[in-house]
Protein backbone atom coordinates (compact mmCIF):
# COMPACT_ATOMS: atom_id res chain seq x y z
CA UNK A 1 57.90 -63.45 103.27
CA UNK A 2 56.71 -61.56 106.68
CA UNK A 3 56.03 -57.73 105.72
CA UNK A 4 58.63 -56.61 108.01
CA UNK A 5 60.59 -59.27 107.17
CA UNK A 6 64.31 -58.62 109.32
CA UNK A 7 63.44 -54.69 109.83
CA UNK A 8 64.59 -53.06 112.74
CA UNK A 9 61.88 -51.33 114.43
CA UNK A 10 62.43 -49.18 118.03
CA UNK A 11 59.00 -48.91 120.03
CA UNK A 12 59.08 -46.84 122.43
CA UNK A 13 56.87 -47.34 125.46
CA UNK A 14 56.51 -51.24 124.05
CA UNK A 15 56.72 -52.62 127.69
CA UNK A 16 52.60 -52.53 128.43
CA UNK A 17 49.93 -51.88 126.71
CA UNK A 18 49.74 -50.50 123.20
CA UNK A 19 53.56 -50.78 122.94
CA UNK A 20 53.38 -54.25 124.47
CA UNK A 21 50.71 -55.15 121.41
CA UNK A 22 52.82 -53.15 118.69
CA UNK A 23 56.11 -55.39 119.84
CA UNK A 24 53.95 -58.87 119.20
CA UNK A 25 52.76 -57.65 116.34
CA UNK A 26 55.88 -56.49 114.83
CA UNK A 27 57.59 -59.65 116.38
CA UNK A 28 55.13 -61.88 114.43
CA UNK A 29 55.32 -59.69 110.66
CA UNK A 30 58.96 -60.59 110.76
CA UNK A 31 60.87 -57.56 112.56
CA UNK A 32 63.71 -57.49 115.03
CA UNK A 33 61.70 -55.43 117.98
CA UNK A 34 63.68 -52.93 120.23
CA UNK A 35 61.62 -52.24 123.37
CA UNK A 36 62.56 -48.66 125.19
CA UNK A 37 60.93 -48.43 128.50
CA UNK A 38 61.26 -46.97 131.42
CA UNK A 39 59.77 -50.58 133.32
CA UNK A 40 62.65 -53.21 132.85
CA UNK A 41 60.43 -55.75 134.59
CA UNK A 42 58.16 -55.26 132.29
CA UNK A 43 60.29 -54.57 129.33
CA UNK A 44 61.70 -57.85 129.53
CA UNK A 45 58.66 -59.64 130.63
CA UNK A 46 57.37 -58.78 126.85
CA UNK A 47 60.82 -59.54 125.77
CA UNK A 48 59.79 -63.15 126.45
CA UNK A 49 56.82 -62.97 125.16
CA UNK A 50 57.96 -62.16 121.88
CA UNK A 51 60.77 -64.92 122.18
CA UNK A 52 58.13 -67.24 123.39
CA UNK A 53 55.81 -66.66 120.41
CA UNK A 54 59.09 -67.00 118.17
CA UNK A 55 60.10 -63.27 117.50
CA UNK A 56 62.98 -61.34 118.15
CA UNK A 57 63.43 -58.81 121.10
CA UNK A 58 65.33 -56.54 123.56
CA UNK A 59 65.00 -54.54 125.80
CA UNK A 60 66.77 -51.17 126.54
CA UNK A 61 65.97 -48.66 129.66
CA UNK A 62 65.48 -45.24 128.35
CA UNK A 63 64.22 -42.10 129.39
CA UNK A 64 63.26 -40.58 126.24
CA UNK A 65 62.56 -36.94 127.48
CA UNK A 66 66.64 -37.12 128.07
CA UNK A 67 67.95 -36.17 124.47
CA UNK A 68 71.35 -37.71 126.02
CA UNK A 69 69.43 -41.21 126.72
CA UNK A 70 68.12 -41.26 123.07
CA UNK A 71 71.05 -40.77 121.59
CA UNK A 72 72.98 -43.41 123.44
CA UNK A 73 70.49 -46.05 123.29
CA UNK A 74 70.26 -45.52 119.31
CA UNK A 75 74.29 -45.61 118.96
CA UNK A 76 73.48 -48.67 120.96
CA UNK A 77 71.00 -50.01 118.40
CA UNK A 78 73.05 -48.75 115.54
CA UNK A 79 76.48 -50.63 116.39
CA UNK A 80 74.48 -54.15 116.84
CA UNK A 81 72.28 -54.03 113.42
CA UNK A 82 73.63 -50.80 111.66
CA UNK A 83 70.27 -49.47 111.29
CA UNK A 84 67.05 -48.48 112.01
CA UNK A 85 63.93 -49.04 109.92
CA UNK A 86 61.21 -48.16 111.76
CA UNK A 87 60.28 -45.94 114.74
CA UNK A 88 56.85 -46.28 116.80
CA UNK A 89 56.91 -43.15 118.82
CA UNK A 90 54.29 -44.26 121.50
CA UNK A 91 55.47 -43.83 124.77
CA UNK A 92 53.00 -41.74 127.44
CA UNK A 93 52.01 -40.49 130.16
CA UNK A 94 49.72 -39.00 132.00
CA UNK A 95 49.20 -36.23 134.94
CA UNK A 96 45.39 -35.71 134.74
CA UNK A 97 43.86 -32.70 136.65
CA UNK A 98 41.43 -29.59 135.73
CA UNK A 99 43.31 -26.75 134.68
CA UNK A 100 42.34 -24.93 138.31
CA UNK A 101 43.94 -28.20 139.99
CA UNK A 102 47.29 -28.87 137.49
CA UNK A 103 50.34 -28.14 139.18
CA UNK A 104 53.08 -27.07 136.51
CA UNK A 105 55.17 -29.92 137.81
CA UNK A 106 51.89 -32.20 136.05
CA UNK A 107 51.70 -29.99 133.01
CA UNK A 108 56.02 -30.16 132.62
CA UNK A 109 56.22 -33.82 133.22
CA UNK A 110 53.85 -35.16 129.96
CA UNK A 111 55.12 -32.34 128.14
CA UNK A 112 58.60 -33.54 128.50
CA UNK A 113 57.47 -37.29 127.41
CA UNK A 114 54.65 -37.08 125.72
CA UNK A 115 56.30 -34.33 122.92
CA UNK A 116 59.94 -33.07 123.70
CA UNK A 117 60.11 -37.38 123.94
CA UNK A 118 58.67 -37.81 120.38
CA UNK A 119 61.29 -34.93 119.20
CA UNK A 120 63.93 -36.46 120.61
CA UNK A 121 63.19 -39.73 119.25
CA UNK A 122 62.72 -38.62 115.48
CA UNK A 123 64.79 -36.02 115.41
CA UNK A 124 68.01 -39.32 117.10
CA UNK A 125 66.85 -41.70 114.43
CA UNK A 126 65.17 -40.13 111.65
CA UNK A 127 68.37 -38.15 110.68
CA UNK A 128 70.05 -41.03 109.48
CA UNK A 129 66.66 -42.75 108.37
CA UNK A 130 67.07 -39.80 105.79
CA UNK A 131 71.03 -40.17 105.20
CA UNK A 132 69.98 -43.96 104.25
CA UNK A 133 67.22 -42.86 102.10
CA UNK A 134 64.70 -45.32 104.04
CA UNK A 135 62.52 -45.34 107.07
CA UNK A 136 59.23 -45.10 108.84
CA UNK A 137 58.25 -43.34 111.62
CA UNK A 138 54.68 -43.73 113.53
CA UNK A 139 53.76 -41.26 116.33
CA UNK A 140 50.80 -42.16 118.59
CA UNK A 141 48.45 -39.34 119.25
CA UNK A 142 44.90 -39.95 120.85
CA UNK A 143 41.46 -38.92 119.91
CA UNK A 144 40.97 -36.41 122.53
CA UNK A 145 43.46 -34.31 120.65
CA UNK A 146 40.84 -33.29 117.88
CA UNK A 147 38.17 -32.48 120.66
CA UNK A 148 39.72 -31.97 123.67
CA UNK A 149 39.09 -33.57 127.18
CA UNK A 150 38.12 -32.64 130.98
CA UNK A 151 40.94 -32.57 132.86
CA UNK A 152 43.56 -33.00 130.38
CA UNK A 153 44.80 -30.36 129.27
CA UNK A 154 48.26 -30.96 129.42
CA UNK A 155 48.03 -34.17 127.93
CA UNK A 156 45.13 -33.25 124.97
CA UNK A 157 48.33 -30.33 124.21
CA UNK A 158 50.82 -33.14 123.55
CA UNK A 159 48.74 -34.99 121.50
CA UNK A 160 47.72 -32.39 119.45
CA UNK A 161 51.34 -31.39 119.15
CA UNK A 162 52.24 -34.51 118.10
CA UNK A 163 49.77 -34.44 114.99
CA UNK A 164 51.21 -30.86 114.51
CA UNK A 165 54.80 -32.37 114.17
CA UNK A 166 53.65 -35.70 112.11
CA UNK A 167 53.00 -33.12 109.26
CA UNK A 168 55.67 -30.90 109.76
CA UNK A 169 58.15 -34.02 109.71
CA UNK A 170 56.20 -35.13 106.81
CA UNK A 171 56.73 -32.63 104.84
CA UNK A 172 60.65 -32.36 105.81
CA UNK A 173 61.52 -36.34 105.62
CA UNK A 174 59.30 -37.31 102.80
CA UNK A 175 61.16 -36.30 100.20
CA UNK A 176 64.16 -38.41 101.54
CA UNK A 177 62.47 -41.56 101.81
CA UNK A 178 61.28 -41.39 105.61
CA UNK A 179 57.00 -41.37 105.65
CA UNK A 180 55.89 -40.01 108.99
CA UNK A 181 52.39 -40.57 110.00
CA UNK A 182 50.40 -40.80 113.33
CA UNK A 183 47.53 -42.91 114.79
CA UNK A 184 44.88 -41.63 117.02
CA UNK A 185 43.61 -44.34 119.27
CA UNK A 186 40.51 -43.93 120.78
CA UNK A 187 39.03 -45.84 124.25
CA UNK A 188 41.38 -48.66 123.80
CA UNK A 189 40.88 -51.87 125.98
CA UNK A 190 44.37 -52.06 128.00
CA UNK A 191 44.88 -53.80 130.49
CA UNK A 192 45.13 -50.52 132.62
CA UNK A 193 41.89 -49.38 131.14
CA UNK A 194 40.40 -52.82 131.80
CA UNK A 195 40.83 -52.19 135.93
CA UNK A 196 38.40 -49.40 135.32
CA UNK A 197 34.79 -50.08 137.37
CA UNK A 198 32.72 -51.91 135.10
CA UNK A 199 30.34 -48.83 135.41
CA UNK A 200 32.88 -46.54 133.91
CA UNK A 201 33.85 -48.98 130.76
CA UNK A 202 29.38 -49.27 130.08
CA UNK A 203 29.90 -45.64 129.77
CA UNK A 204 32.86 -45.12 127.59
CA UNK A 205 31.03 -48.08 125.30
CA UNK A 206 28.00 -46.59 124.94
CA UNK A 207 29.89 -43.36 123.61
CA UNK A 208 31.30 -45.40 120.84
CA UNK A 209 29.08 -45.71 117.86
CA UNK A 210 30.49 -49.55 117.09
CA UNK A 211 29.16 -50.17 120.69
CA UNK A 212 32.38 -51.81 122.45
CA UNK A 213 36.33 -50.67 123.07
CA UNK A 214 38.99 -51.50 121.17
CA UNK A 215 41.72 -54.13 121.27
CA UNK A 216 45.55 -53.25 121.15
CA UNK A 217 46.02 -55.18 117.99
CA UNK A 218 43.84 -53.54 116.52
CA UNK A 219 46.16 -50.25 116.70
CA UNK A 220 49.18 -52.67 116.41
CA UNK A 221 47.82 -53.82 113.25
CA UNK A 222 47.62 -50.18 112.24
CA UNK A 223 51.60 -49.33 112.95
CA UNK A 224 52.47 -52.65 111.71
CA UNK A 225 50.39 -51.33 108.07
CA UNK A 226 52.00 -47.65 108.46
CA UNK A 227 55.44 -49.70 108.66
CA UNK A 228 55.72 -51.44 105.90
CA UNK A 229 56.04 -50.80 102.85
CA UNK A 230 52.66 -51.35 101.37
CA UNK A 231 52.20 -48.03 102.93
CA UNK A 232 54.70 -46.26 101.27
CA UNK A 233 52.58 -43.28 99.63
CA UNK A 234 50.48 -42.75 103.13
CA UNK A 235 52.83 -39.63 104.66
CA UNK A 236 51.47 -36.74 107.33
CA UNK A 237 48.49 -39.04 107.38
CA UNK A 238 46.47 -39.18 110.93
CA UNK A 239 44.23 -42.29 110.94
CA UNK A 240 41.45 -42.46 114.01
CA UNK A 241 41.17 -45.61 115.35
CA UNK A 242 38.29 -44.99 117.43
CA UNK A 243 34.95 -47.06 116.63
CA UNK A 244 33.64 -43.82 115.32
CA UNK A 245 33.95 -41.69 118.02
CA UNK A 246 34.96 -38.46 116.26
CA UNK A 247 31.96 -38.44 113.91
């Protein structure tokens, strides 16, 4: 039997990139994978993937900074399997500028997905995770968060909210059967990051002391752990998954 053998997991942001790698992996451990998005093309593009590779999947358009949106999308979710199991809060953005060159309309908009999204999200589905007595909920935070980074400082806040409100929801859910815990990617080989000048990815190697970036499934493989139950005493937990590059 598949570790998430028929659990239904909501990933938020699972149209591209670490999302997109989180909804294989999920797909392939057994779970029925909800994709919420913002990209439909996209969205459904991994859809197929998944189907392709013999999963499960759907897509749904949401904007998760609109509480409204999260709440209908999860009724949605709710009247076709009756439940959620698991919720991968990853969904970002970002607006990057020094803090003499960020507009408030750049600091507002990750705010809004980056951390009023991830409230929205757990506060929508972890509710009844708790009335259910079962659930797991995995927030993506970054690296940067625990030592900040040029020109992000609306993003680096979000992120370091985020761990703030992994242990806070810890503390409140754990109790009632819901673990909460975050990952902390570090310079993660996307395909977005992959456009970079080849210049630019020698440079962000060389700062990691494994000596390369890291692959998607390698954090999928992380949420996929934090998702299942083998994992079921790991709660408020932050795990770097970084090559080192905190040390």
């Amino acid at each position: 039997m598949k570790r998430l053998e028929n659990k239904i997991a909501v990933i938020t942001g699972g149209a591209a990139g670490l999302g997109k790698a989180g909804a294989l992996r999920f797909a392939a451990e057994g779970a029925i994978v909800v994709i919420w998005d913002m990209n439909p093309e996209m969205g459904e593009a991994t859809c197929k993937e998944v189907e392709t590779a013999g999963g499960k999947a759907s897509f749904m358009k949401v904007n998760t900074a609109v509480y409204a949106e999260v709440e209908a999308a999860a009724a949605r979710v709710m009247e076709q399997y009756g439940r959620i199991d698991i919720l991968i809060n990853n969904a970002g953005i970002t607006r990057d500028a020094s803090l003499k060159k960020m507009t408030p309309e750049q600091w507002q908009q990750v705010i809004d997905v980056n951390l009023t999204g991830v409230f929205n999200c757990a506060k929508v589905i972890g509710v009844p995770m708790t009335e259910r007595g079962y659930g797991r909920i995995v927030n993506t935070s970054s690296v940067v968060a625990l030592y900040g980074n040029f020109g992000q400082t609306n993003y680096v806040a979000t992120k370091a909210g985020v761990i703030g409100m992994t242990k806070t929801m810890a503390r409140e859910l754990g109790r009632k059967g819901v673990t909460v815990n975050a990952v902390a990617p570090g310079f993660i080989a996307t395909d977005m990051v992959k456009k970079m000048p080849e210049n630019v990815l020698k440079a962000m190697e060389e700062k990691v002391p494994v000596g390369r970036l890291g692959e998607p499934d390698e954090i999928a493989s992380i949420y996929a752990y934090l998702a299942s139950d083998e994992a079921a005493y790991i709660n408020g937990a932050v795990i770097s998954v970084d090559g080192g590059i905190t040390i």
